[in-house]
C-alpha atoms as a PDB file:
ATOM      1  CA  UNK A   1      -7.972   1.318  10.396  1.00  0.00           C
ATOM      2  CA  UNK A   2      -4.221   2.626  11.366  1.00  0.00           C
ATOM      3  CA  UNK A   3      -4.791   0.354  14.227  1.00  0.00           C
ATOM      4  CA  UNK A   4      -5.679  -2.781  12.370  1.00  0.00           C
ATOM      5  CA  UNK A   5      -3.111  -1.730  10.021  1.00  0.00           C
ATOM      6  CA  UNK A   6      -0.452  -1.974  12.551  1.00  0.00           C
ATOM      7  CA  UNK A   7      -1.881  -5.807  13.893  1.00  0.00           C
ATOM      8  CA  UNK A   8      -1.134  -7.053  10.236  1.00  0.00           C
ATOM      9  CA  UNK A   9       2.143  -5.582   9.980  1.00  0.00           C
ATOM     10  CA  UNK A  10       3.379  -7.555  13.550  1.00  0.00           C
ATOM     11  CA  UNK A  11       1.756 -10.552  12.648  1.00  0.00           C
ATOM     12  CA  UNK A  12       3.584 -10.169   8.726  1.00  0.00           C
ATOM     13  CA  UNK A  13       6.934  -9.454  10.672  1.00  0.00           C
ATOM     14  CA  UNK A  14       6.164 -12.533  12.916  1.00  0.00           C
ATOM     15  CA  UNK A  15       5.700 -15.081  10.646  1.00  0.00           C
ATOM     16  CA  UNK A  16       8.341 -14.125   8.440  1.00  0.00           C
ATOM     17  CA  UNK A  17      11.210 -14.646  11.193  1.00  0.00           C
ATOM     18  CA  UNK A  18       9.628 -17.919  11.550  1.00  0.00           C
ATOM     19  CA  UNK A  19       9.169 -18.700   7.722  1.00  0.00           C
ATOM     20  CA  UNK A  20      13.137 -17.007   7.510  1.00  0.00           C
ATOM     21  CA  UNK A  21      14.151 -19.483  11.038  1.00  0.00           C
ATOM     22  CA  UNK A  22      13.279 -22.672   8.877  1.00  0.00           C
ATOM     23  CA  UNK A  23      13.998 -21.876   5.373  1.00  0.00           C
ATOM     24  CA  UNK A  24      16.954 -23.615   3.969  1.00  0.00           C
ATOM     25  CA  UNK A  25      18.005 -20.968   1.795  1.00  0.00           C
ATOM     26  CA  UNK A  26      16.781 -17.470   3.615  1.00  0.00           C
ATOM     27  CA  UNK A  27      18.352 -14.749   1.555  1.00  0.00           C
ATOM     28  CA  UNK A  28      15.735 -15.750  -1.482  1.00  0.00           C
ATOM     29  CA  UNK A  29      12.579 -16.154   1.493  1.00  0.00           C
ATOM     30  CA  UNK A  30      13.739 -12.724   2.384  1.00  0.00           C
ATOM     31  CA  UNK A  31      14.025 -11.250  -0.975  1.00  0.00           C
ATOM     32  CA  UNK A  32      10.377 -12.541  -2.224  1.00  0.00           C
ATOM     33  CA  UNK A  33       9.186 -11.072   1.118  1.00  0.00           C
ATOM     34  CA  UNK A  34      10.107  -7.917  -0.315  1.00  0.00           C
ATOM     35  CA  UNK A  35       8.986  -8.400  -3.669  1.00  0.00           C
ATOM     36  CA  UNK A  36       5.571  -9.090  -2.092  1.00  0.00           C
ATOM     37  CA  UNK A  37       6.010  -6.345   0.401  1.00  0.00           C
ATOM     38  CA  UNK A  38       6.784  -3.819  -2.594  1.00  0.00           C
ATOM     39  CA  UNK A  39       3.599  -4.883  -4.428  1.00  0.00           C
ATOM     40  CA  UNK A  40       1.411  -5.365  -1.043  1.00  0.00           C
ATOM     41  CA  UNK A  41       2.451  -1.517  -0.566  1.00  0.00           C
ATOM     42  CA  UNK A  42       1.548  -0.080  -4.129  1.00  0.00           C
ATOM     43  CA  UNK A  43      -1.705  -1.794  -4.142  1.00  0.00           C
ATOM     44  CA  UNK A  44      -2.269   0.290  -1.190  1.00  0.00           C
ATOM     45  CA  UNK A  45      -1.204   3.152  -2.466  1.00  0.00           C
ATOM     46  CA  UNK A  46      -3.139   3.149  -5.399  1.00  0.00           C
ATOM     47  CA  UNK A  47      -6.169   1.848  -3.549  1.00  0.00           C
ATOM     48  CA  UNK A  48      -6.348   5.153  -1.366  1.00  0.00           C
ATOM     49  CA  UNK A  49      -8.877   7.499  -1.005  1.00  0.00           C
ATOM     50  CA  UNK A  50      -8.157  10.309  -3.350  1.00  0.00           C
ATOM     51  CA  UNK A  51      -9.037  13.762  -1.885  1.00  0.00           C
ATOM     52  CA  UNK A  52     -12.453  16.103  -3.147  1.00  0.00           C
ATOM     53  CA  UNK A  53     -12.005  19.439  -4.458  1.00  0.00           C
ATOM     54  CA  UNK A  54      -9.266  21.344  -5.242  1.00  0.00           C
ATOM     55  CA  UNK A  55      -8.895  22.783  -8.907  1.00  0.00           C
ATOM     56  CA  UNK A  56      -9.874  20.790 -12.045  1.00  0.00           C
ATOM     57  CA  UNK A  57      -7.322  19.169 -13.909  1.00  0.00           C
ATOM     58  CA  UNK A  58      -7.013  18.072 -17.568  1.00  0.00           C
ATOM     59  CA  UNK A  59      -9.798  20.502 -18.834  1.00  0.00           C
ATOM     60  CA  UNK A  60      -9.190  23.385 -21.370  1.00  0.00           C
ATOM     61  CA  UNK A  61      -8.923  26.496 -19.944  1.00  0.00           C
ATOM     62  CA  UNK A  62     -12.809  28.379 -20.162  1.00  0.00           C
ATOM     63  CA  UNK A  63     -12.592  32.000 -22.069  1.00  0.00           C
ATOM     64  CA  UNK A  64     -14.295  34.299 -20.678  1.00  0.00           C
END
């Protein structure tokens, strides 16, 4: 996946020289790039696996 990852990332980074290259005005290509880079990254934050175990959280406390 890291791998795959990476292929997307070039190939984002490639076509947005291009897209910035052509544009007319690139300053607002560049800043909704970013906008959509900000949002591309939290969906994949939130998306992530979330790790097993560890200690329960949110519970009451059991009395023993």
């Amino acid at each position: 996946m890291p791998g795959s990852l990476l292929v997307a990332a070039q190939l984002w980074a490639y076509a947005l020289t291009g897209l910035t290259l052509l544009a007319d005005r690139p300053a607002e290509l560049l800043a909704g790039a970013a906008v959509v880079a900000a949002l591309l990254l939290a969906a994949l934050l939130a998306a992530r696996p979330r790790p097993v175990g560890g200690p329960a959280r949110g519970g009451p406390a059991s009395a023993s």
